[in-house]
Protein backbone atom coordinates (compact mmCIF):
# COMPACT_ATOMS: atom_id res chain seq x y z
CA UNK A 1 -9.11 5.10 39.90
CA UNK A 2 -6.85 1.99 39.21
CA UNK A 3 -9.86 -0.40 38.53
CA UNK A 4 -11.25 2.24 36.07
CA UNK A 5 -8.57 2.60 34.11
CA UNK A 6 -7.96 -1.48 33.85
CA UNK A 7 -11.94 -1.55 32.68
CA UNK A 8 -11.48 1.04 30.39
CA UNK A 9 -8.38 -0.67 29.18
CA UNK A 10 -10.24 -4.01 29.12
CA UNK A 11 -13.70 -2.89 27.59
CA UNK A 12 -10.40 -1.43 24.27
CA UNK A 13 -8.84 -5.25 24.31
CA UNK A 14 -12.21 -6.90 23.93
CA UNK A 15 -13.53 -4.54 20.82
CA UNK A 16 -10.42 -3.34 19.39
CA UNK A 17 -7.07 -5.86 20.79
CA UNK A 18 -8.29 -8.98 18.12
CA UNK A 19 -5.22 -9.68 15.46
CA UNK A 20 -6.09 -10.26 12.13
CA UNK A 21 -3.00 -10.34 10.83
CA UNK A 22 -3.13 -13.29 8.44
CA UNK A 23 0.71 -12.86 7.57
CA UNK A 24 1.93 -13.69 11.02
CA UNK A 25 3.67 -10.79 11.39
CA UNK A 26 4.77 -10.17 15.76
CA UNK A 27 1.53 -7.92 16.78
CA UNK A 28 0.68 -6.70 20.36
CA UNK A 29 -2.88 -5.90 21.97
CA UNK A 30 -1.95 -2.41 21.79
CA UNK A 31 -0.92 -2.17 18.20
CA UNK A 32 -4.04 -4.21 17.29
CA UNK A 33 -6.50 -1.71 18.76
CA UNK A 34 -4.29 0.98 17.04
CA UNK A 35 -4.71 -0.72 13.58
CA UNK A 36 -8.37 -1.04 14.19
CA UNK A 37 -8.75 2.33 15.30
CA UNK A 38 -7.13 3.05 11.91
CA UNK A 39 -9.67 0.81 9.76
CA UNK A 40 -12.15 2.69 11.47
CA UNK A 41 -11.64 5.34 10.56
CA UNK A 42 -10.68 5.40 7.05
CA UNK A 43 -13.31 2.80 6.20
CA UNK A 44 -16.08 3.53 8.66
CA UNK A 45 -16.47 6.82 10.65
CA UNK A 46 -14.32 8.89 8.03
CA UNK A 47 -12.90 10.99 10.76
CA UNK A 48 -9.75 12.81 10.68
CA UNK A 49 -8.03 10.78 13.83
CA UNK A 50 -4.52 11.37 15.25
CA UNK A 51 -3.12 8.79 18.06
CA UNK A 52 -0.83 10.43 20.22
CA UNK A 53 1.98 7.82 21.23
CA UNK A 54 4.53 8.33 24.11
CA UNK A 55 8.26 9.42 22.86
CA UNK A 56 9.93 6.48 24.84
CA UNK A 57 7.61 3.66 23.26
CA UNK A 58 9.65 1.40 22.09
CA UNK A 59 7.71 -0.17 19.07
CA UNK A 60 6.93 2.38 16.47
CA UNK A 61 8.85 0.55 14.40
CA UNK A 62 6.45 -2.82 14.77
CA UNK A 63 2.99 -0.76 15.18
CA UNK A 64 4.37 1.22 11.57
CA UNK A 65 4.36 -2.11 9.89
CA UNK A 66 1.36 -3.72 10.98
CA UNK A 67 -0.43 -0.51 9.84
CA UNK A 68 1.31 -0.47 6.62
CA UNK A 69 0.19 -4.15 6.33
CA UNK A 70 -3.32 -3.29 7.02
CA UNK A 71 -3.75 -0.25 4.81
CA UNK A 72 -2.00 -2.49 2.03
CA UNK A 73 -5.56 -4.93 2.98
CA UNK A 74 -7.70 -1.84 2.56
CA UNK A 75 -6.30 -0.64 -0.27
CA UNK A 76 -5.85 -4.35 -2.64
CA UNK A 77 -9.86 -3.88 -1.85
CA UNK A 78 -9.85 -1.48 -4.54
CA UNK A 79 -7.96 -3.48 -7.26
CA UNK A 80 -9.89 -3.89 -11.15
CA UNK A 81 -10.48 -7.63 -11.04
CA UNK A 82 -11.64 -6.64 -15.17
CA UNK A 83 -8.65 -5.02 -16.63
CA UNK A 84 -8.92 -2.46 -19.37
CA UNK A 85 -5.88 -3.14 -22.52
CA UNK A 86 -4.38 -0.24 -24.35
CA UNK A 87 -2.26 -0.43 -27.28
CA UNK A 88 1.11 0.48 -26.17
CA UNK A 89 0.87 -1.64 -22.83
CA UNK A 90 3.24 -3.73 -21.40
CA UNK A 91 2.83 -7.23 -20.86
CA UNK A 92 3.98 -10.73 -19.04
CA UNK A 93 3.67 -13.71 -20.49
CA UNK A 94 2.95 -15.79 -17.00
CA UNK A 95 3.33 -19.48 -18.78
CA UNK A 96 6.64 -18.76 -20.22
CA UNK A 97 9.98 -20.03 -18.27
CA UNK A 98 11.63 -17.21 -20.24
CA UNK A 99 12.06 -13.75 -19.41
CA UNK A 100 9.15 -12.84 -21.91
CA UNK A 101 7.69 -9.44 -21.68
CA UNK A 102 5.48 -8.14 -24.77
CA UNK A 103 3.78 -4.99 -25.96
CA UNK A 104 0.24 -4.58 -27.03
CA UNK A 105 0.64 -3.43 -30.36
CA UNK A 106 -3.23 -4.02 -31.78
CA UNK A 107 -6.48 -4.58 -30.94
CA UNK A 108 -8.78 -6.27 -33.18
CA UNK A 109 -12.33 -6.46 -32.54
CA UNK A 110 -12.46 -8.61 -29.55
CA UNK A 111 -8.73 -10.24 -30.07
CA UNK A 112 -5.48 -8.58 -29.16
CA UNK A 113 -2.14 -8.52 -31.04
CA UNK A 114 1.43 -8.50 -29.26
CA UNK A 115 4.71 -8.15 -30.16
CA UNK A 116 7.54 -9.23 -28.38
CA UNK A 117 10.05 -6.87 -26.95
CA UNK A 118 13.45 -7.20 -27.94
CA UNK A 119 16.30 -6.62 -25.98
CA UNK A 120 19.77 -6.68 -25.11
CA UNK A 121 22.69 -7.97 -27.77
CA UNK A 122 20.38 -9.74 -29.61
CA UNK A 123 18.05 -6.72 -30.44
CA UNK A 124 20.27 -5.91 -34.22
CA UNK A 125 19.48 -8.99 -35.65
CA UNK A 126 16.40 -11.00 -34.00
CA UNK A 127 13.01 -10.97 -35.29
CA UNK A 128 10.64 -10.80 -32.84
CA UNK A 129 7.40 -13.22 -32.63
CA UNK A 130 4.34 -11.97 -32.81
CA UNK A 131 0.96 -13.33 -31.20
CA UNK A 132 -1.89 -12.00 -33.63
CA UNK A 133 -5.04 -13.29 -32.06
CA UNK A 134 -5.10 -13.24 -28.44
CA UNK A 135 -8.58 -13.35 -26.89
CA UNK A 136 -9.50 -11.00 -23.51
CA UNK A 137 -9.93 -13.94 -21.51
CA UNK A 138 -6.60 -15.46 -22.56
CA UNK A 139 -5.10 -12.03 -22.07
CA UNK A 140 -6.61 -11.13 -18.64
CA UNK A 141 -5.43 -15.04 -17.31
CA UNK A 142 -2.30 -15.39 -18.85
CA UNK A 143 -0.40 -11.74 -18.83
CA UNK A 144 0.34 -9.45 -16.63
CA UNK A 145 -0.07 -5.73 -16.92
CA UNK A 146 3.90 -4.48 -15.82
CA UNK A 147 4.87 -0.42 -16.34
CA UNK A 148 8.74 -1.85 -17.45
CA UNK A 149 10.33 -4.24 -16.58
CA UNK A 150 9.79 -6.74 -13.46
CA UNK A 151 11.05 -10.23 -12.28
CA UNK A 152 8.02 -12.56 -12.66
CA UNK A 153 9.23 -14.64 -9.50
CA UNK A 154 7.75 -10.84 -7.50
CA UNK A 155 4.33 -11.41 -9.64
CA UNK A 156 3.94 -14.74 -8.26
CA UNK A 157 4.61 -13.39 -4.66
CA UNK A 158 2.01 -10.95 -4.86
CA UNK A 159 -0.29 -13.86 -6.34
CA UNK A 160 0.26 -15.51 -3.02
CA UNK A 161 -0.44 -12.54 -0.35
CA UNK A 162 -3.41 -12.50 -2.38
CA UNK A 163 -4.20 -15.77 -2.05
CA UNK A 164 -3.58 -15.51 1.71
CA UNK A 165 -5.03 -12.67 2.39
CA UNK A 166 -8.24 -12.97 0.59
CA UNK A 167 -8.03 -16.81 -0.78
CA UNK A 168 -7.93 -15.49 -4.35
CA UNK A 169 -5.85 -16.63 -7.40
CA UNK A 170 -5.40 -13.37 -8.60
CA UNK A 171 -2.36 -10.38 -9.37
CA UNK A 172 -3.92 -7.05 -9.96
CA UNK A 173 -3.32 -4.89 -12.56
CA UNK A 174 -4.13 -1.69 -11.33
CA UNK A 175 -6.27 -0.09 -8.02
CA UNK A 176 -9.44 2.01 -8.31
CA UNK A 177 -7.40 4.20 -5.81
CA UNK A 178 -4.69 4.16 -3.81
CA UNK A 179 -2.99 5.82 -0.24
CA UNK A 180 -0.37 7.97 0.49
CA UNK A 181 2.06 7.27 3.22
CA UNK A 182 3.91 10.29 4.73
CA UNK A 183 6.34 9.27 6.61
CA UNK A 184 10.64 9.34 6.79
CA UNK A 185 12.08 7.07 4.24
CA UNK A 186 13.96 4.80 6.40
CA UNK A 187 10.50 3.23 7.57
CA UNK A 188 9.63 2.10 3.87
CA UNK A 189 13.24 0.70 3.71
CA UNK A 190 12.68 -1.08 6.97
CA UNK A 191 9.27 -2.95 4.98
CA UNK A 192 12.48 -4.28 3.82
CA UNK A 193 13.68 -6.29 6.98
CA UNK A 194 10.13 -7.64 7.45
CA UNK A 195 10.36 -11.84 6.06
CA UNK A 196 6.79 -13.37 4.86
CA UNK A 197 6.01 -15.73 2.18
CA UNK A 198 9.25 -16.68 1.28
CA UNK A 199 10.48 -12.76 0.28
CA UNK A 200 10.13 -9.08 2.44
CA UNK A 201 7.27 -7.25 2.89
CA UNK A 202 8.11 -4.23 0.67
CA UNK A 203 8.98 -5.99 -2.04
CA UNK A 204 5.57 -8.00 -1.80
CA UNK A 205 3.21 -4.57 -1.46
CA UNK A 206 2.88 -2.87 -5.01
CA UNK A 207 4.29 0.79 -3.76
CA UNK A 208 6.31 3.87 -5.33
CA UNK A 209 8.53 6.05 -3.05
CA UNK A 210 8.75 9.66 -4.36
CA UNK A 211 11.92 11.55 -3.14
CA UNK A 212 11.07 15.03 -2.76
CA UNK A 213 12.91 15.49 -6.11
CA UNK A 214 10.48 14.01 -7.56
CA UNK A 215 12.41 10.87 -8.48
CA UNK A 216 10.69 7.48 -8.23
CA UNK A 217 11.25 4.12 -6.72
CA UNK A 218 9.04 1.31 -7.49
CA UNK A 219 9.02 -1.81 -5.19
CA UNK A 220 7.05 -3.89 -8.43
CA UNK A 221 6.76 -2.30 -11.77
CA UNK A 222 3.02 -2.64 -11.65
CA UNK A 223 0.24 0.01 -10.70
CA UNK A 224 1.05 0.56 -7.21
CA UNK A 225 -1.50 0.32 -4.14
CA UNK A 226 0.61 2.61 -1.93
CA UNK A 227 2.97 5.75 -2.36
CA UNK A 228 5.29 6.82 -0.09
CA UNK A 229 6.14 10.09 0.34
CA UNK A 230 8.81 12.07 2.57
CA UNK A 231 6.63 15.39 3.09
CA UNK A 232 3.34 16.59 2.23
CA UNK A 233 4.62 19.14 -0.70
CA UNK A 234 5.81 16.21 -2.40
CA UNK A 235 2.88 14.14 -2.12
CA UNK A 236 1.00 17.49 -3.36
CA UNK A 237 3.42 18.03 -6.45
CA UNK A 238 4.04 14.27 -7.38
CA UNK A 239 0.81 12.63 -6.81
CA UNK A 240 -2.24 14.76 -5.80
CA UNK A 241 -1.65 17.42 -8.80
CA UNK A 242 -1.91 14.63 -11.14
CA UNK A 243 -5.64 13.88 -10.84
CA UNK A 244 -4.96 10.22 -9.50
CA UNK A 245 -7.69 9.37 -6.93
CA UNK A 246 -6.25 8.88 -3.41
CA UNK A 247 -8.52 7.64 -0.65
CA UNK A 248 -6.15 7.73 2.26
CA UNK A 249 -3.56 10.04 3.64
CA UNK A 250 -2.06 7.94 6.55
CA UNK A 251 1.21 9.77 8.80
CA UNK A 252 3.66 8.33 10.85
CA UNK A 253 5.51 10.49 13.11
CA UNK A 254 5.58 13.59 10.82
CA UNK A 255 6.18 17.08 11.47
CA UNK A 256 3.00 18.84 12.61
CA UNK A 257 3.27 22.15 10.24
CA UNK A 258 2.19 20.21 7.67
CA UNK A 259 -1.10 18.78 8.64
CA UNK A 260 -3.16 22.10 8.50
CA UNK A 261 -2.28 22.45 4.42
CA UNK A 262 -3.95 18.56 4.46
CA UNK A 263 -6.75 19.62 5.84
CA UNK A 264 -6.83 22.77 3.94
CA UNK A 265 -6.60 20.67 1.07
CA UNK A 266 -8.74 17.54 1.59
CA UNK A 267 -12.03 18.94 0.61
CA UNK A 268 -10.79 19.12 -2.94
CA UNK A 269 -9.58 16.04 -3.03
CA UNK A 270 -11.56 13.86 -0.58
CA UNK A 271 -9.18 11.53 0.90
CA UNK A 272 -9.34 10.49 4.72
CA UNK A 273 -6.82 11.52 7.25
CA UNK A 274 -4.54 9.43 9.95
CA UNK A 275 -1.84 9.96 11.69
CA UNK A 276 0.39 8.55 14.12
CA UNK A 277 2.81 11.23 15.88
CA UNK A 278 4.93 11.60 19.54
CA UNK A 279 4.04 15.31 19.38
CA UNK A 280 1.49 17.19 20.82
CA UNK A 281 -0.83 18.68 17.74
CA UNK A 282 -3.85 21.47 18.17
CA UNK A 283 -4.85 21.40 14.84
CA UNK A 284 -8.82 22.38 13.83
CA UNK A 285 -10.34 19.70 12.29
CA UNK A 286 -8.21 16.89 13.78
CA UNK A 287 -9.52 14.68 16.63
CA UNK A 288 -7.05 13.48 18.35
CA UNK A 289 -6.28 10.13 20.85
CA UNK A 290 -3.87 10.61 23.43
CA UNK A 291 -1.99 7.22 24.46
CA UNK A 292 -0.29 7.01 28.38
CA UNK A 293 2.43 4.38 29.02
CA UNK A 294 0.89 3.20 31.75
CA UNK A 295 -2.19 2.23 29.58
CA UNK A 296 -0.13 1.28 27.31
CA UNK A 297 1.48 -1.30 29.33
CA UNK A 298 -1.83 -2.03 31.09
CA UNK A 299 -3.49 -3.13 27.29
CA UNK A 300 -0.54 -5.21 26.99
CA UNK A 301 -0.48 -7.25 30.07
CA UNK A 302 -4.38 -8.34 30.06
C-alpha cells in the first residue's frame, strides 16, 4: 500500500509539483500542484473543485498567497491592451515629475482635450493648464487611466510585475473581467507582509476589498483585477448585482452554508467555482479533493 501511495504521490509531483512562480515567492511541491489544480480548473476543465486541506497544516497562509498570485496571472490575462476614453475620466500624466493628474474634459474628432485638476491651497487662485490636442496614441502611452487619486511610484510597480510576469511594457487600464476572492480579511492584509519588486504584494495587485457594509478599499485607484470580499452576500450585493462580469469565484477557508447559494446562483452569472476549506463539505454540484497529511508530507519530501 506504501509504494502506491508514493507513485500516486509521484505520478501528482511530475504533472502538477512544477513552480512557475516568476516572483520568487517561497512555494512547496504541494502548494504547486494545488495552484495548478486551481488553473485547471478555472481555465481548463471549468469544474466546480474544492481541495480539502488538513486543520493542522501549517501553511495556509503560504498556499493562500501563491494562489492569490496565480489568479492575479489569470486574471491581468483579461486586461484592454486598447483603452476606451470618456469625457469625465481621470488621468496621469506618466512623464511629469509632478504630482499631475488631469481630467478628460473633450474629445475632438480623433484628439482629446484635458484639463488639469486643481487642488489643495492653491485651488482659489491658480489657473489650470489645459492640453487641447492630445492624440489617442499619445494618450494611451503617456496617461494613465486612475478612478482618484494614486501615487504614480504604485503605477510604475505594476508596470514592472507586468514586465516580469509577461515581459510587457504595459499598466492596464481596466480588465475584461475580473475574480472574486471570499475569504477573511486578515488574509488580504497579510498580501501585505509579502516583499517583491521593491514594494508588497497587495499593494502591487490592482484589488478592492468590500466590507460587508459595503464600504470600499482600493489597493491602486485603477480598475481592479481582483475583489475581495468577507462573505458571499456581500460579494452578491456589492459586486455581482451590478452587472460587472466576474469569471472566477475562488474561497479560502470559508464557511460552508454559503456555497450552495453560489451554486444556486452561478448559472446566471457564469463564473467558475474554487475553493480551499479544512471542513468537510457535501454540497451537489461540488467535486471535491480530499488532501491526507501523510500525502501531504509524502509530495513534499520527493
Amino acid at each position: 500500500m506504501q509504494l502506491l501511495i508514493e507513485k500516486y504521490c509521484q505520478e501528482l509531483v511530475t504533472k502538477f509539483g512544477g513552480n512557475r512562480n516568476e516572483l520568487h515567492i517561497p512555494c512547496t511541491k504541494f502548494i504547486s500542484i494545488n495552484t495548478n489544480f486551481m488553473e485547471k480548473c478555472l481555465t481548463q476543465e471549468r469544474m466546480n473543485l474544492f481541495v480539502q486541506i488538513p486543520a493542522s497544516y501549517r501553511e495556509k497562509a503560504l498556499l493562500f498567497t501563491n494562489l492569490v498570485i496565480r489568479l492575479t496571472e489569470i486574471q491581468f490575462l483579461e486586461s484592454e491592451s486598447e483603452p476606451a476614453y470618456e469625457v469625465g475620466m481621470i488621468l496621469k500624466y506618466m512623464k511629469s515629475k509632478k504630482r499631475t493628474d488631469l481630467r478628460l474634459i473633450k474629445i475632438d474628432g480623433d484628439h482629446y482635450c484635458l484639463e488639469e485638476i486643481v487642488k489643495g491651497k492653491k485651488k482659489p487662485y491658480y489657473s489650470p493648464f489645459v492640453r487641447p490636442k492630445v492624440s489617442y496614441d499619445e494618450l494611451k502611452h503617456n496617461y494613465q487611466i486612475i478612478k482618484k487619486g494614486t501615487r504614480k511610484r504604485r503605477l510604475i510597480n505594476l508596470s514592472n510585475l507586468f514586465k516580469t510576469l509577461f515581459n510587457m511594457d504595459f499598466i492596464p487600464n481596466s480588465f475584461r473581467s475580473k475574480s472574486i476572492v471570499i475569504c477573511k480579511k486578515s488574509i488580504w492584509n497579510s498580501l501585505s507582509e509579502i516583499q517583491i519588486l521593491n514594494s508588497n504584494l497587495r499593494a502591487l495587485i490592482p484589488s478592492t476589498y468590500f466590507a460587508k457594509s459595503g464600504a470600499e478599499q482600493a489597493t491602486i485607484n485603477i480598475d481592479p483585477a481582483l475583489y475581495f470580499v468577507p462573505d458571499y452576500k456581500t460579494a452578491f450585493n456589492s459586486i455581482l448585482r451590478t452587472d460587472e462580469k466576474i469569471d472566477n469565484i475562488v474561497l479560502f477557508d470559508c464557511k460552508p452554508h454559503q456555497i450552495p447559494a453560489i451554486i444556486m446562483d452561478q448559472k446566471d452569472f457564469g463564473y467558475n467555482l474554487f475553493g480551499v476549506t479544512t471542513q468537510t463539505i457535501e454540497v451537489e454540484g461540488v467535486q471535491i479533493w480530499r488532501w491526507l497529511k501523510e500525502e501531504i508530507e509524502m509530495i513534499n519530501s520527493l
